[in-house]
Protein backbone atom coordinates (compact mmCIF):
# COMPACT_ATOMS: atom_id res chain seq x y z
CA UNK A 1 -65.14 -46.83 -75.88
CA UNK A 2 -67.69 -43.98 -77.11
CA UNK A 3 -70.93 -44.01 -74.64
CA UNK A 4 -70.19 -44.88 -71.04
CA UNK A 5 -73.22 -45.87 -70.55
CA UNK A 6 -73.25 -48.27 -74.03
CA UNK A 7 -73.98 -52.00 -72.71
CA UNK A 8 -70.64 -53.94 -74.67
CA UNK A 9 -72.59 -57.61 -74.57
CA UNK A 10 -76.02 -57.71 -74.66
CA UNK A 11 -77.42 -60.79 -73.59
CA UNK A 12 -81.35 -61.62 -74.53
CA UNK A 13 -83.14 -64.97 -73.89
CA UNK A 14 -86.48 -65.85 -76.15
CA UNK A 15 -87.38 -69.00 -75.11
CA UNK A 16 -84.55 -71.28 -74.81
CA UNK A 17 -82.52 -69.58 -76.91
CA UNK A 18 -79.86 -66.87 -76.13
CA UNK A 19 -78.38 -64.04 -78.24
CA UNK A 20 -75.30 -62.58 -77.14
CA UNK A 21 -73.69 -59.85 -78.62
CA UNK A 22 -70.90 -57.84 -79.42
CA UNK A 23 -72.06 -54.25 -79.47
CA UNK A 24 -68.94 -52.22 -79.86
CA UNK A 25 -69.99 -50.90 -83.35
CA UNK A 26 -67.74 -47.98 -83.36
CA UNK A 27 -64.75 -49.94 -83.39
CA UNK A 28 -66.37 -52.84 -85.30
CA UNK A 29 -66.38 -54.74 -82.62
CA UNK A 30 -62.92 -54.87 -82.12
CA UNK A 31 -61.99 -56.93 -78.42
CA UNK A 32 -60.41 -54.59 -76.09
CA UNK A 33 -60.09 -55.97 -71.95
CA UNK A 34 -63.59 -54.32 -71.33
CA UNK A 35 -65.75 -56.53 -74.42
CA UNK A 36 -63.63 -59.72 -73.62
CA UNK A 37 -64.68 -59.52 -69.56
CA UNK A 38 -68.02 -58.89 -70.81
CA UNK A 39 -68.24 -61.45 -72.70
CA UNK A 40 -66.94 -63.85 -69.81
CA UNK A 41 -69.88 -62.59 -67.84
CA UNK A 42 -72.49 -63.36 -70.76
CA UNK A 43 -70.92 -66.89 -71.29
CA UNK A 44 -71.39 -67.37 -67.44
CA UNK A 45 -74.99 -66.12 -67.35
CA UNK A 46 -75.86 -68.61 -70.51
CA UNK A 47 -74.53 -71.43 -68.49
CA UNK A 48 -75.93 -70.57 -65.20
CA UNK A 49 -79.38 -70.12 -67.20
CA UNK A 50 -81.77 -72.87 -66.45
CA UNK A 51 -83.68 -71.83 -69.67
CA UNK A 52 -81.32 -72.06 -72.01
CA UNK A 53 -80.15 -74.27 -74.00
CA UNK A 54 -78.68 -72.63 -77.00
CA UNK A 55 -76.33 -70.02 -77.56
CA UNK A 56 -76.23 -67.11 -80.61
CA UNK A 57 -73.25 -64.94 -80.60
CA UNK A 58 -73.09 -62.01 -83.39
CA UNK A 59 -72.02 -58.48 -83.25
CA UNK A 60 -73.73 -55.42 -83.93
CA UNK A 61 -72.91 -52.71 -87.02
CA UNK A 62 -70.84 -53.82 -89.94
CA UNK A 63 -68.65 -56.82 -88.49
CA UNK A 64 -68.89 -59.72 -86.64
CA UNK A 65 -65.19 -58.66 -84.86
CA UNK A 66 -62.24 -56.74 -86.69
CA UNK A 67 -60.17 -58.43 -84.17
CA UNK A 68 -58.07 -57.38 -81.07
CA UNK A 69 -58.05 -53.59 -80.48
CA UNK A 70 -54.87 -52.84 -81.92
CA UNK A 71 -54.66 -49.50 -80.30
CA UNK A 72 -55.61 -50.96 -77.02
CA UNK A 73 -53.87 -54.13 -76.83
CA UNK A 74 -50.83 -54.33 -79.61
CA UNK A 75 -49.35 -50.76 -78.97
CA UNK A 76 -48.34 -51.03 -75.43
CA UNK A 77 -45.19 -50.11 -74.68
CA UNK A 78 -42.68 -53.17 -73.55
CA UNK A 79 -42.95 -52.51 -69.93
CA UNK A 80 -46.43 -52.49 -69.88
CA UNK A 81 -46.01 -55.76 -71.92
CA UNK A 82 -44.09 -57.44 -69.25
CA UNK A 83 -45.86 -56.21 -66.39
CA UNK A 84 -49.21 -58.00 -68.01
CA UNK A 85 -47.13 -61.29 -69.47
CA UNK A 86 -48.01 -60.46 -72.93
CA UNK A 87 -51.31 -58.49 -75.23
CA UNK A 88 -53.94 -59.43 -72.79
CA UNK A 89 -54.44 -58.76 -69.04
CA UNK A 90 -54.76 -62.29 -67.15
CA UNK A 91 -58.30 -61.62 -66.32
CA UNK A 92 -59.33 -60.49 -69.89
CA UNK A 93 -57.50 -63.51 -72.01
CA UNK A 94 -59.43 -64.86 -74.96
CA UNK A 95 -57.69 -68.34 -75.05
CA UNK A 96 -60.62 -69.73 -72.17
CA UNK A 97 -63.65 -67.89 -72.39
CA UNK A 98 -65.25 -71.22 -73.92
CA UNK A 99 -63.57 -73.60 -71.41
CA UNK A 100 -65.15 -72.57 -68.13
CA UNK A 101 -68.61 -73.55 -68.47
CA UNK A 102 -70.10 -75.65 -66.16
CA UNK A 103 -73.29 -77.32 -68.32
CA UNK A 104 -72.55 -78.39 -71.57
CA UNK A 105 -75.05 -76.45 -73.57
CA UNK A 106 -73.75 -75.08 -77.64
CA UNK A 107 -72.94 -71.74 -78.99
CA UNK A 108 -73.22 -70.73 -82.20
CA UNK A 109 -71.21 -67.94 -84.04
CA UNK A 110 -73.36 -66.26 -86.25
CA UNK A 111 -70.92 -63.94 -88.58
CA UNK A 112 -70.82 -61.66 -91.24
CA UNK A 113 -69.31 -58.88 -92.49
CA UNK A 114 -65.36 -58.82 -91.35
CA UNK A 115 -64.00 -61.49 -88.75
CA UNK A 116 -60.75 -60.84 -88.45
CA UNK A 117 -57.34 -61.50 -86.04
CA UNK A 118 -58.59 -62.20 -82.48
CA UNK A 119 -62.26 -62.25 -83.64
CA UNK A 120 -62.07 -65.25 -86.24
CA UNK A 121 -60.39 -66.83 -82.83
CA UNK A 122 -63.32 -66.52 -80.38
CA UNK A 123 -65.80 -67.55 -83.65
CA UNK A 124 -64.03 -70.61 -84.39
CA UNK A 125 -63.99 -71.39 -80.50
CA UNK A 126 -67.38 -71.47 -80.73
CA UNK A 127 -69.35 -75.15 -81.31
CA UNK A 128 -70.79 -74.34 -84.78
CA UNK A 129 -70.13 -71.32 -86.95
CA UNK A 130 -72.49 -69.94 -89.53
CA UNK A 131 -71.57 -67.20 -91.73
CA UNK A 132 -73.30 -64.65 -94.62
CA UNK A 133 -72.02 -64.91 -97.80
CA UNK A 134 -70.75 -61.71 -97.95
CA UNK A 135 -68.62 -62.70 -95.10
CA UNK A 136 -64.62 -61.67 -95.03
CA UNK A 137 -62.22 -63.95 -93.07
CA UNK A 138 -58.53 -62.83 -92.62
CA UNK A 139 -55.76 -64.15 -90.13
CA UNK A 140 -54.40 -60.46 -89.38
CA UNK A 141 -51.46 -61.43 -87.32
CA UNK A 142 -48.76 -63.05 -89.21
CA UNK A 143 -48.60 -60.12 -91.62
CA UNK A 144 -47.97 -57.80 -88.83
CA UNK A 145 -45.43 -60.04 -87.20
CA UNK A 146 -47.59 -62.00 -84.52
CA UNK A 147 -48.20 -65.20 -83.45
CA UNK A 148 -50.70 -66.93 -85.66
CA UNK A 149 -50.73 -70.38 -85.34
CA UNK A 150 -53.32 -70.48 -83.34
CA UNK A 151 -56.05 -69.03 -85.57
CA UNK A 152 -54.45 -71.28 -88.26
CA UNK A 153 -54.92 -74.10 -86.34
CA UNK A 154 -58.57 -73.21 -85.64
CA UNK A 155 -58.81 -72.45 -89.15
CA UNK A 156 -57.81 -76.12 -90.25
CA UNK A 157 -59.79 -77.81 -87.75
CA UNK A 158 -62.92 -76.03 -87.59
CA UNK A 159 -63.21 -74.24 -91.40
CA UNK A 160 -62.11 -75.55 -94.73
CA UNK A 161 -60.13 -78.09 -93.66
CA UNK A 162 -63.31 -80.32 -91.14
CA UNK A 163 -65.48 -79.82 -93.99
CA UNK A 164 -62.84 -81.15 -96.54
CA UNK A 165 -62.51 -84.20 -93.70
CA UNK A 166 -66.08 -84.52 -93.40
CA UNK A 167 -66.90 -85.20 -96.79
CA UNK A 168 -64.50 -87.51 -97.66
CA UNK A 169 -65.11 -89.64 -94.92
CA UNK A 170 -66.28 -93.26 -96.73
CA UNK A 171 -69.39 -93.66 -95.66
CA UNK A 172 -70.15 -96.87 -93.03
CA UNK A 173 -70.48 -100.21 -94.58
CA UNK A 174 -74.07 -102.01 -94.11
């Protein structure tokens, strides 16, 4: 993790908006059980903040998120996987970090630079997503023999395949 004493979310309110962010820079901000439990607790404090009403999630250094920390999370050995039911430890899953809020208030992905694997999975989970041009986007898991279909399904839905939707909507007879 580098620096013990590095802070792996940082959390910042100006007015009513809130930044959170990734700060794992060293490992591009790649989503080991430590970042994802941090970022539970920086989700929680947005939606327990009576100030806020918007939410800005980036990540520090060259990448929004490389993805899960492969050397963390993907190299376990196959006890360890079926002590923990899979990747993730139960209290550090990605799949519901955006389900648990109490107030209904939006987040907004602000990426650039790589977003990759796990990472393009907690972007797209996010309300609205707005991205650099110079942004890279790559589903890392089906090439190394994973599970996918969720960050496909994300993919469809909330990138390409809503704006290709959205626009050919027929607009509303008057």
């Amino acid at each position: 993790m580098g620096n013990s004493n590095q802070q792996l979310v940082g959390y910042a309110r100006q007015g009513h908006v809130v930044t959170i962010t990734l700060n794992r820079p060293d490992k591009r901000n790649a989503f080991n059980a430590d970042l994802v439990r941090s970022l539970r607790q920086a989700l929680a404090d947005f939606d327990g903040d009576q100030e806020a009403r918007v939410a800005i999630l980036c990540g520090t250094g060259k990448a929004f998120s490389s993805g899960a920390d492969v050397q963390e999370r993907q190299m376990r050995t196959p006890e360890a996987f079926a002590r923990l039911g899979g990747p993730q430890e139960p209290d550090a899953h990605t799949g519901d970090l955006f389900i648990r809020s109490v107030n209904s208030k939006p987040v907004i992905a602000a990426v650039r630079g790589a977003v990759m694997g796990l990472g393009l999975g907690v972007a797209f989970e996010c309300d609205h997503v707005v991205a650099d041009i110079n942004t890279r986007i790559q589903i890392t898991e089906t090439p190394r023999g994973l599970g996918g279909a969720r960050f496909w399904g994300l993919l469809h839905t909330c990138g390409g395949g809503a704006f290709a939707v959205e626009v050919a909507q027929p607009s509303p007879i008057r």
